[in-house]
Protein backbone atom coordinates (compact mmCIF):
# COMPACT_ATOMS: atom_id res chain seq x y z
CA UNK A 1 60.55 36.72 21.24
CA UNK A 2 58.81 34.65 23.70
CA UNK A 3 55.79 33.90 21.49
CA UNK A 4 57.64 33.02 18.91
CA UNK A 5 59.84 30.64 20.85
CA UNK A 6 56.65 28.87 22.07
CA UNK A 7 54.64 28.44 18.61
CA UNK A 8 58.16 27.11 17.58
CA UNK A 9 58.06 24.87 20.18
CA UNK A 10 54.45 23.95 19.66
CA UNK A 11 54.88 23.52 15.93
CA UNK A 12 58.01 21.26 16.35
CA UNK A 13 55.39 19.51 18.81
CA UNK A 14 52.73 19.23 16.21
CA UNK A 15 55.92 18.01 13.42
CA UNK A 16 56.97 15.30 15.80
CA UNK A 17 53.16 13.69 16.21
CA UNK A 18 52.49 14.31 12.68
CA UNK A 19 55.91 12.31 11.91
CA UNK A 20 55.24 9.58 14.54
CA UNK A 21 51.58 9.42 12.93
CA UNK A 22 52.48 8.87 9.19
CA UNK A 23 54.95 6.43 10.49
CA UNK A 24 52.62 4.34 12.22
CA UNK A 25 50.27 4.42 9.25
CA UNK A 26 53.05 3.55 7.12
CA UNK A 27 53.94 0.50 9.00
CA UNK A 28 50.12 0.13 9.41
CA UNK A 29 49.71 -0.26 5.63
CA UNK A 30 52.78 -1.58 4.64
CA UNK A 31 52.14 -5.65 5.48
CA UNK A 32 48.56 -4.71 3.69
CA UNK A 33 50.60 -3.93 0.44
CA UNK A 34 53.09 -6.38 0.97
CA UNK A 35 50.39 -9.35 0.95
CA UNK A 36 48.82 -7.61 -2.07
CA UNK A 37 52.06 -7.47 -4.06
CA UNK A 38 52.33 -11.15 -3.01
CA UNK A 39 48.90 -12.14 -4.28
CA UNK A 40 49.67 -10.66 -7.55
CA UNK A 41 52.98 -12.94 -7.72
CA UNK A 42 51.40 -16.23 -6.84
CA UNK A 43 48.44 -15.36 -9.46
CA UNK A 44 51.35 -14.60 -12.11
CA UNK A 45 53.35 -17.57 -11.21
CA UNK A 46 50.18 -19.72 -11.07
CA UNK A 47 49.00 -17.92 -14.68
CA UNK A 48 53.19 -19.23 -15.80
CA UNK A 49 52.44 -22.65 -14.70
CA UNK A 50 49.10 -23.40 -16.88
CA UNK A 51 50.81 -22.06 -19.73
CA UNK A 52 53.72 -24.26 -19.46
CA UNK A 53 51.26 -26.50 -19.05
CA UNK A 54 49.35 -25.83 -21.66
CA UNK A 55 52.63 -25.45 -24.03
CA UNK A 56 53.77 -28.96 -23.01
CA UNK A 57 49.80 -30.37 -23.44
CA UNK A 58 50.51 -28.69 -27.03
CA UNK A 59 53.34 -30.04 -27.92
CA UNK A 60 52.92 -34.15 -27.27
């Protein structure tokens, strides 16, 4: 009973880092995405502006 009791407690120890880890990676990664996911919108919204550009050019 004993040994079971402590490779419980040692795997809930090993859960707990493992959870703390991926959470600090998470938040480790997430402003990286978040910047990337913003690059991609100015590009698009940049991309939106020549054409309207270009569609206004086209039409005078």
């Amino acid at each position: 009973m004993r040994r079971d009791q402590r490779w419980c407690g040692s795997c809930m120890l090993y859960g707990e880092l493992l959870h703390s880890f991926l959470l600090c990676f998470s938040l480790f990664l997430l402003p990286f995405c978040a910047l990337r996911d913003r690059e991609e919108q100015r590009e698009t919204q940049t991309f939106r502006v020549f054409q309207s550009l270009e569609m206004t050019r086209t039409q005078h």
